[in-house]
N, C-alpha and C. Protein backbone atom coordinates (compact mmCIF):
# COMPACT_ATOMS: atom_id res chain seq x y z
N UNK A 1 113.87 126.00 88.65
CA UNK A 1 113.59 124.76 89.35
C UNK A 1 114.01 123.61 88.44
N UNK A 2 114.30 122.41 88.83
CA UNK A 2 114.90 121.53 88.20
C UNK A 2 113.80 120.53 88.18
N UNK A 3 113.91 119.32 87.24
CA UNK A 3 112.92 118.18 87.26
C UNK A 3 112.87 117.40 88.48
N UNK A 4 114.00 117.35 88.42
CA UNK A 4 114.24 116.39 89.77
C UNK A 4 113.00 116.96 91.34
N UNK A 5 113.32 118.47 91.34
CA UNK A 5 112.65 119.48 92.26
C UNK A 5 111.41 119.50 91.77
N UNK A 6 110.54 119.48 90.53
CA UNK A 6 109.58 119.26 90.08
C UNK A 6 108.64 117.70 90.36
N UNK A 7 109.39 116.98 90.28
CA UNK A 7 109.18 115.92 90.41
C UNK A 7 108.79 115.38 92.12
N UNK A 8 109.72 115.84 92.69
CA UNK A 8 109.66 116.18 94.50
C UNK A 8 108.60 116.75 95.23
N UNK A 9 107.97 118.06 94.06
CA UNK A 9 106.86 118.75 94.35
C UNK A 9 105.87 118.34 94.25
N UNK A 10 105.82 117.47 93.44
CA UNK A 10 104.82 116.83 92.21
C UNK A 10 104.42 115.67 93.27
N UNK A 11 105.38 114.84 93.45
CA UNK A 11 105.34 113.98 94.92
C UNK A 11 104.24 114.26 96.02
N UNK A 12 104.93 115.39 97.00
CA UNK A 12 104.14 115.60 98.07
C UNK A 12 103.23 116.19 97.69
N UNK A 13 102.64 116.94 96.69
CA UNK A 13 101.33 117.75 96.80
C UNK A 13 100.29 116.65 96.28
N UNK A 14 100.81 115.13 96.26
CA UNK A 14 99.50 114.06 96.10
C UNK A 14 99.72 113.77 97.11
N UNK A 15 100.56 114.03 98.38
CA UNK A 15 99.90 113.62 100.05
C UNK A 15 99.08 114.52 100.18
N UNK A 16 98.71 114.68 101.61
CA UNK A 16 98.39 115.05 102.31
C UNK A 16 98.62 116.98 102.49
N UNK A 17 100.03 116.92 102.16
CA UNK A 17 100.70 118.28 102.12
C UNK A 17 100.08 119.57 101.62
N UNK A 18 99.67 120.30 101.97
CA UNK A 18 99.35 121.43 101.05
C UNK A 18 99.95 122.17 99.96
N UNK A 19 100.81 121.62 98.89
CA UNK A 19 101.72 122.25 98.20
C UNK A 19 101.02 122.40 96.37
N UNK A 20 101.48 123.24 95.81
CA UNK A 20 100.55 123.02 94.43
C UNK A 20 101.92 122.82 93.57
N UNK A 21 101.48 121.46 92.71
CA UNK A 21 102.52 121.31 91.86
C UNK A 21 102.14 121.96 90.08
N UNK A 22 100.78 122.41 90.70
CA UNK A 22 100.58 123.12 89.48
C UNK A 22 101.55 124.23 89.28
N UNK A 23 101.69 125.32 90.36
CA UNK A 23 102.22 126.79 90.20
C UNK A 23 103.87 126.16 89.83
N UNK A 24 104.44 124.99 90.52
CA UNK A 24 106.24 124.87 89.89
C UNK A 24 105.86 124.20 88.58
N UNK A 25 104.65 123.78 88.17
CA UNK A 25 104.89 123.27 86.70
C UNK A 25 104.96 124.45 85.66
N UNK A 26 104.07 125.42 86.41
CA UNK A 26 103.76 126.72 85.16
C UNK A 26 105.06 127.58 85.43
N UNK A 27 106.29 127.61 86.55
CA UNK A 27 106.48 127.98 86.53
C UNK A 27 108.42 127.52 86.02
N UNK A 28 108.24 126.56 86.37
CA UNK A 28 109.30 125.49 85.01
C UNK A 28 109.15 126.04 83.90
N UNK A 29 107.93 125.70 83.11
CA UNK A 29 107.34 126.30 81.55
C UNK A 29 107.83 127.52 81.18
N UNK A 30 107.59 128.31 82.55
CA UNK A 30 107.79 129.78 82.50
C UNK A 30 109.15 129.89 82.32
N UNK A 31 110.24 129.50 82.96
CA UNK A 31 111.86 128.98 83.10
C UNK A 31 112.26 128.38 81.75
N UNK A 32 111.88 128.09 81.23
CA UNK A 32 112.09 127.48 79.59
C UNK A 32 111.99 125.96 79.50
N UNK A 33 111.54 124.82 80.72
CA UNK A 33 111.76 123.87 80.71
C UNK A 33 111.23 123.27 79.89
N UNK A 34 111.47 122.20 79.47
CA UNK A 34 110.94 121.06 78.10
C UNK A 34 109.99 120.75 78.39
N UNK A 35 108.67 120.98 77.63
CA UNK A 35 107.30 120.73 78.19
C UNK A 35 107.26 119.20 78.47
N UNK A 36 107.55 118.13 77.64
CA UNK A 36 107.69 116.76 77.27
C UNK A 36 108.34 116.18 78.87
N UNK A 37 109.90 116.91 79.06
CA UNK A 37 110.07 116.21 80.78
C UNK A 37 109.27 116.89 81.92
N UNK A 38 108.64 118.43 81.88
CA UNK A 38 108.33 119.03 82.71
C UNK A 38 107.17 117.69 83.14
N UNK A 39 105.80 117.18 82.40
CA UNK A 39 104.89 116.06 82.15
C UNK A 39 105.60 115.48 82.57
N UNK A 40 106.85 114.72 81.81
CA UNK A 40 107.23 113.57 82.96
C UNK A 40 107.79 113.52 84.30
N UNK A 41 108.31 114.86 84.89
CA UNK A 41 108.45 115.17 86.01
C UNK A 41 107.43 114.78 86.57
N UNK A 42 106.63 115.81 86.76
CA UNK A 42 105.31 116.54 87.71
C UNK A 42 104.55 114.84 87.02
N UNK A 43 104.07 114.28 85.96
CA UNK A 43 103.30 113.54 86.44
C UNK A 43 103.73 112.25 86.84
N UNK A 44 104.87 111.65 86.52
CA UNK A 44 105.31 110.76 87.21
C UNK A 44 105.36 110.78 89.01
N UNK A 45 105.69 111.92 89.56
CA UNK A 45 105.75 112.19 90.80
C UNK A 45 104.45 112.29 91.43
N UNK A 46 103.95 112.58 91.12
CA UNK A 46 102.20 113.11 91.11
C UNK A 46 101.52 111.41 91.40
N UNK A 47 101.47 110.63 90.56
CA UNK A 47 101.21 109.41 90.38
C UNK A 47 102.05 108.61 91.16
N UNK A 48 103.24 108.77 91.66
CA UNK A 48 103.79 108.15 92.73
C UNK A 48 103.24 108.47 94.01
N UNK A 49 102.88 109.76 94.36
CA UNK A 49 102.47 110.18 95.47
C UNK A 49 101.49 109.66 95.96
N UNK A 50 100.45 109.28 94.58
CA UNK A 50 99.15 108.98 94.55
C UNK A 50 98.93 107.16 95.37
N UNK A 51 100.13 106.91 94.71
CA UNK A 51 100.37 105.22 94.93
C UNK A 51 100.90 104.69 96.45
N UNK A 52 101.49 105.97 97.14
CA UNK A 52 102.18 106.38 98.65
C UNK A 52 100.98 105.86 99.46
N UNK A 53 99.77 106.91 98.95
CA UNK A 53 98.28 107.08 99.56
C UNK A 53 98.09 105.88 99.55
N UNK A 54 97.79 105.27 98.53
CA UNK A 54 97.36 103.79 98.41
C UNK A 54 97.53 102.45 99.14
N UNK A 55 99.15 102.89 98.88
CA UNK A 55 99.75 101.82 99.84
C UNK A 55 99.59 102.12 101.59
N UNK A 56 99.51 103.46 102.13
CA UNK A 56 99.45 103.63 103.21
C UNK A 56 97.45 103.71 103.60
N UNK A 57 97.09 103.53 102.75
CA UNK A 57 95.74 102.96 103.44
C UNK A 57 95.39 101.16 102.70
N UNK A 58 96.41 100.85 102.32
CA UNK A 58 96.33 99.79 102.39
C UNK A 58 96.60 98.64 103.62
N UNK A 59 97.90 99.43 103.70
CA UNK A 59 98.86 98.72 105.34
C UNK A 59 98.27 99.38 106.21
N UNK A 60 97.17 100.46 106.34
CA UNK A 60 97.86 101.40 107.74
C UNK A 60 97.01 101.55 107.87
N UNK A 61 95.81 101.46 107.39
CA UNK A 61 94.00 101.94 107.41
C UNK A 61 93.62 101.43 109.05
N UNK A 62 94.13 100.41 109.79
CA UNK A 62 93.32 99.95 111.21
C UNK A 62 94.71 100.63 112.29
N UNK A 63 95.84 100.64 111.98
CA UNK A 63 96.44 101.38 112.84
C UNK A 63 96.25 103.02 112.66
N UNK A 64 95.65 103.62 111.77
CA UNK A 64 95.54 104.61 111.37
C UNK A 64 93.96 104.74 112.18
N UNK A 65 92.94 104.36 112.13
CA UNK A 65 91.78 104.37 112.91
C UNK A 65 92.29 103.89 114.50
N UNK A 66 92.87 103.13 115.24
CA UNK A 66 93.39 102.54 116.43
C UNK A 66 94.63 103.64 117.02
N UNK A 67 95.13 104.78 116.39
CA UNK A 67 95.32 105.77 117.01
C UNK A 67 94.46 107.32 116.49
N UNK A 68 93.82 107.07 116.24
CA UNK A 68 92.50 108.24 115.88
C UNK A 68 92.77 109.53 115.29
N UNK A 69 93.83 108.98 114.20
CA UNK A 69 94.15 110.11 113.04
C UNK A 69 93.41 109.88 111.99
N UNK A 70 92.16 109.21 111.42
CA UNK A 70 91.18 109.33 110.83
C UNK A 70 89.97 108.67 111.87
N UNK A 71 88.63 109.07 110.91
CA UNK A 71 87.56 108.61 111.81
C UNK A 71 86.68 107.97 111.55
N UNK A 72 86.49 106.60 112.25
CA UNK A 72 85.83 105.21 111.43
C UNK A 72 84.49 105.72 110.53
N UNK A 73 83.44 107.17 111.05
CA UNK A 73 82.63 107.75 110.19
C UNK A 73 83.24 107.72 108.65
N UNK A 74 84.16 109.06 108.92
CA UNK A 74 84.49 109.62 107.87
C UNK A 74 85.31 108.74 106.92
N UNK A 75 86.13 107.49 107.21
CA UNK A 75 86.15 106.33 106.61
C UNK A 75 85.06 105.48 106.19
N UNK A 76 84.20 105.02 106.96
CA UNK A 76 82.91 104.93 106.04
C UNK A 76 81.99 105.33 104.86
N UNK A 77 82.18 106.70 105.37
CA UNK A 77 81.10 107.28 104.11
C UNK A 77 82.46 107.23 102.94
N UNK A 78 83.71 107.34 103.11
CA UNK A 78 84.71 107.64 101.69
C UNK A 78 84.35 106.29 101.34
N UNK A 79 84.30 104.88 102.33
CA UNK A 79 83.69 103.69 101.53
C UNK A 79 82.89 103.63 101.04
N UNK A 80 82.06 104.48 101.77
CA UNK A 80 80.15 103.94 100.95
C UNK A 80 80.49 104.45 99.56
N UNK A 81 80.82 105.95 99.26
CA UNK A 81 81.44 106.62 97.89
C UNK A 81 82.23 105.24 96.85
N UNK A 82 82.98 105.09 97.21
CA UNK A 82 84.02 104.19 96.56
C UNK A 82 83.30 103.14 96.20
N UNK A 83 82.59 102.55 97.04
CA UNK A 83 81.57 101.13 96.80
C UNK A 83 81.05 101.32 95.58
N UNK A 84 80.07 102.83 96.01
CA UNK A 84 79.59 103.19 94.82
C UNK A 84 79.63 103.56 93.34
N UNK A 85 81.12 103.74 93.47
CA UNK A 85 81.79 104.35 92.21
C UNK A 85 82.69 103.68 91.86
N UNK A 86 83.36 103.21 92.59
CA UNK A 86 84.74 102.34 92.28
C UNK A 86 85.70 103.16 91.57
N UNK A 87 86.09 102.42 90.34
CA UNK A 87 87.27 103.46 90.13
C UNK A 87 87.26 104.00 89.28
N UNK A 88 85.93 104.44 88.77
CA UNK A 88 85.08 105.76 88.05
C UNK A 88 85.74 106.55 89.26
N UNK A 89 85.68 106.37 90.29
CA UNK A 89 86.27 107.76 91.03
C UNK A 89 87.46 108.10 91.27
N UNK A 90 87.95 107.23 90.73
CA UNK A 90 90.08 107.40 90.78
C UNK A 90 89.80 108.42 89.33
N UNK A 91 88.83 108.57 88.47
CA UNK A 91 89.44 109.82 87.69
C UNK A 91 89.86 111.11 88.44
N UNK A 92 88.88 111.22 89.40
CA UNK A 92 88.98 112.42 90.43
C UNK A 92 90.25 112.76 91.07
N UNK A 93 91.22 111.46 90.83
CA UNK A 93 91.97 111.88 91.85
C UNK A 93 92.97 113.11 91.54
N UNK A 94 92.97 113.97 90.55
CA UNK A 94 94.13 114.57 90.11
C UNK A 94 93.29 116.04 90.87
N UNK A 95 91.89 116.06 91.36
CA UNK A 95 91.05 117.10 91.77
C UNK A 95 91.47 117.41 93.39
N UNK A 96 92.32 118.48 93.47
CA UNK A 96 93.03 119.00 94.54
C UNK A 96 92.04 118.63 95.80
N UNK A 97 92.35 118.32 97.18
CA UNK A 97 91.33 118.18 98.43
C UNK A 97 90.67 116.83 98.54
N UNK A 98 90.46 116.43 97.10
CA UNK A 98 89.33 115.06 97.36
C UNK A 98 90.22 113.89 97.08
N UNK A 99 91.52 114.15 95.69
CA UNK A 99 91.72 113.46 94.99
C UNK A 99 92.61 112.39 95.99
N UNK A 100 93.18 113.25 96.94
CA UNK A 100 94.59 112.50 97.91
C UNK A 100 93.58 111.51 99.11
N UNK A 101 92.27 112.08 99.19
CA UNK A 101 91.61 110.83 100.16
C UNK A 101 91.21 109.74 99.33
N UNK A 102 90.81 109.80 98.05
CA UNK A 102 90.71 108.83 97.09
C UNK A 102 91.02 107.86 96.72
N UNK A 103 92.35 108.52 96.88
CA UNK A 103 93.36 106.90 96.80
C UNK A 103 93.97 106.11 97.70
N UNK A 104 93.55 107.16 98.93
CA UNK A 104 94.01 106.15 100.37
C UNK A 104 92.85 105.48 100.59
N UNK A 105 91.73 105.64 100.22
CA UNK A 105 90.55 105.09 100.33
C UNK A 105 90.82 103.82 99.19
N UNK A 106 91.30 103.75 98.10
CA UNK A 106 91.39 102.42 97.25
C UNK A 106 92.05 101.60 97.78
N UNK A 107 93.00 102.09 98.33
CA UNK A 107 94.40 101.07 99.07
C UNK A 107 93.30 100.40 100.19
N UNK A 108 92.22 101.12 101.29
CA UNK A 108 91.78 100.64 102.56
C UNK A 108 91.01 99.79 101.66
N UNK A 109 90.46 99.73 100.70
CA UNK A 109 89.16 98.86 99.63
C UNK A 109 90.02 97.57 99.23
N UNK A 110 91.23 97.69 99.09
CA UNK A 110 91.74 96.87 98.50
C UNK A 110 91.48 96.78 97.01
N UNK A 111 91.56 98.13 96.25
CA UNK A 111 91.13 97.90 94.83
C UNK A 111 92.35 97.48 94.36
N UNK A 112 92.32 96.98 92.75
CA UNK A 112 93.44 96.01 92.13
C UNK A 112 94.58 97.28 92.06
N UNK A 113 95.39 96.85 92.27
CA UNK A 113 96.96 98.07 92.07
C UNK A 113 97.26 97.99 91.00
N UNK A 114 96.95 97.29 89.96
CA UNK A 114 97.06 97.71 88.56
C UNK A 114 96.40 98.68 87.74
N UNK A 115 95.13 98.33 88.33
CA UNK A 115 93.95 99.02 87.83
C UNK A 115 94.02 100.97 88.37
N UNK A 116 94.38 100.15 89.65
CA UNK A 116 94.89 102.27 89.89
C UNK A 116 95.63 102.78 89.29
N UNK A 117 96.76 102.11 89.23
CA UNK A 117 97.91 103.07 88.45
C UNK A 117 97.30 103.60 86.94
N UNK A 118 97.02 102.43 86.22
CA UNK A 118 96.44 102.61 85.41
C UNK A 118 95.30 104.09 84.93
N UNK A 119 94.57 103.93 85.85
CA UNK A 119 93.51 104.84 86.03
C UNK A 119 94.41 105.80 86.81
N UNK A 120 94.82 105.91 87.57
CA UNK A 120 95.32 107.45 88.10
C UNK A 120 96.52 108.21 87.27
N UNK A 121 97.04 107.22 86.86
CA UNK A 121 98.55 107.72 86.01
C UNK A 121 97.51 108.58 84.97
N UNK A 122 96.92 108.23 84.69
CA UNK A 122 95.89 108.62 82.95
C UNK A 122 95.10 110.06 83.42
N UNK A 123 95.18 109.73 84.94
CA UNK A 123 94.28 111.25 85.25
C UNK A 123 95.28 112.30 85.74
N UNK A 124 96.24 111.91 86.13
CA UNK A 124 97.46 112.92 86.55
C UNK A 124 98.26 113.60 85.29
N UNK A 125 98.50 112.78 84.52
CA UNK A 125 99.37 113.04 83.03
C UNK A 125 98.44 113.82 82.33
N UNK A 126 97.11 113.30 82.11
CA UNK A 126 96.19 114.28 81.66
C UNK A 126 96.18 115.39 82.01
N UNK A 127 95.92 115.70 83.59
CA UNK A 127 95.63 117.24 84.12
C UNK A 127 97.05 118.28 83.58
N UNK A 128 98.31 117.08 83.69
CA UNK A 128 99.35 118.33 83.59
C UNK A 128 99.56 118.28 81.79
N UNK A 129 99.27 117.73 80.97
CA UNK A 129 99.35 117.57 79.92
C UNK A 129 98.54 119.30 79.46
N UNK A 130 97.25 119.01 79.90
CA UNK A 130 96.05 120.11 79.42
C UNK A 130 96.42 121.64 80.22
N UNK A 131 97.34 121.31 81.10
CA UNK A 131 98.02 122.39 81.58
C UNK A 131 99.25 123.10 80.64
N UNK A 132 99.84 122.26 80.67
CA UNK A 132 100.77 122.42 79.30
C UNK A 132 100.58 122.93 78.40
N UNK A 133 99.70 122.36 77.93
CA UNK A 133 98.66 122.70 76.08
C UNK A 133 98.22 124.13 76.56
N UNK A 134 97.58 124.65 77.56
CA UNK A 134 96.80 125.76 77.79
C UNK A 134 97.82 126.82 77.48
N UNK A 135 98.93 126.84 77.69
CA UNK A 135 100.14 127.79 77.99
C UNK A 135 100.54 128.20 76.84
C-alpha cells in the first residue's frame, strides 16, 4: 500500500465509513514502510477526515436534521455531552464509533477551529504514533 493510499484510508475511516485505518497502518509497517511517513500519512488524513466532520456539522447540522438523517434527540444529548465536556472530549475523538460523532458535534457547537485541530491532530498522531511504538 502506498502513503498516498494510506493517507485515503486514514481519511474516510474518520467519516462515517466503516473502514479501519489501523489494520493498512500495521500493515504498511508490515510492508517495510517508514514508520515517520506511515504517522504522517494515516495521521494527517485521519485529522483531515476529522475536520470534514466538523465542517459538515458546522454548515449542514439544520439541513441535516430538516431531511431526517440525524435526530434532533440524538443531537441533543451529543450537545448536552459536549456542553459538558467541551473539548476535553475531542481527546476521544481518535476512539473508533464515538470519535467521528464528536467532531461533527463541535462543528454543530461551533467550537473554535483552531482549538480542534489542535486538540484532535494531538489525539490522532498520538493513537498512530503508540501504534507504531507497539510494533
Amino acid at each position: 500500500m502506498s502513503y498516498a493510499l494510506l493517507f485515503a484510508v486514514a481519511f474516510a475511516a474518520a467519516t462515517l465509513l466503516p473502514l479501519s485505518s489501523e489494520a493498512a497502518l500495521y500493515y504498511d509497517l508490515r510492508s517495510g514502510g517508514d514508520p515517520w511517513l506511515l504517522l504522517l500519512a494515516a495521521g494527517s488524513g485521519n485529522t483531515l477526515g476529522s475536520f470534514l466532520n466538523y465542517f459538515i456539522g458546522r454548515k449542514g447540522v439544520d439541513w441535516l436534521l430538516a431531511q431526517k438523517k440525524i435526530s434532533t434527540r440524538g443531537l441533543a444529548r451529543s450537545e448536552a455531552f459536549f456542553d459538558r465536556w467541551g473539548g476535553w472530549s475531542l481527546w476521544l475523538s481518535w476512539v473508533p464509533i464515538v470519535g467521528d460523532p464528536l467532531t461533527f458535534v463541535a462543528g454543530a457547537m461551533h467550537y473554535d477551529w483552531r482549538k480542534f485541530l489542535l486538540i484532535v491532530s494531538l489525539a490522532k498522531f498520538g493513537r498512530y504514533a503508540v501504534i507504531l511504538l507497539g510494533q
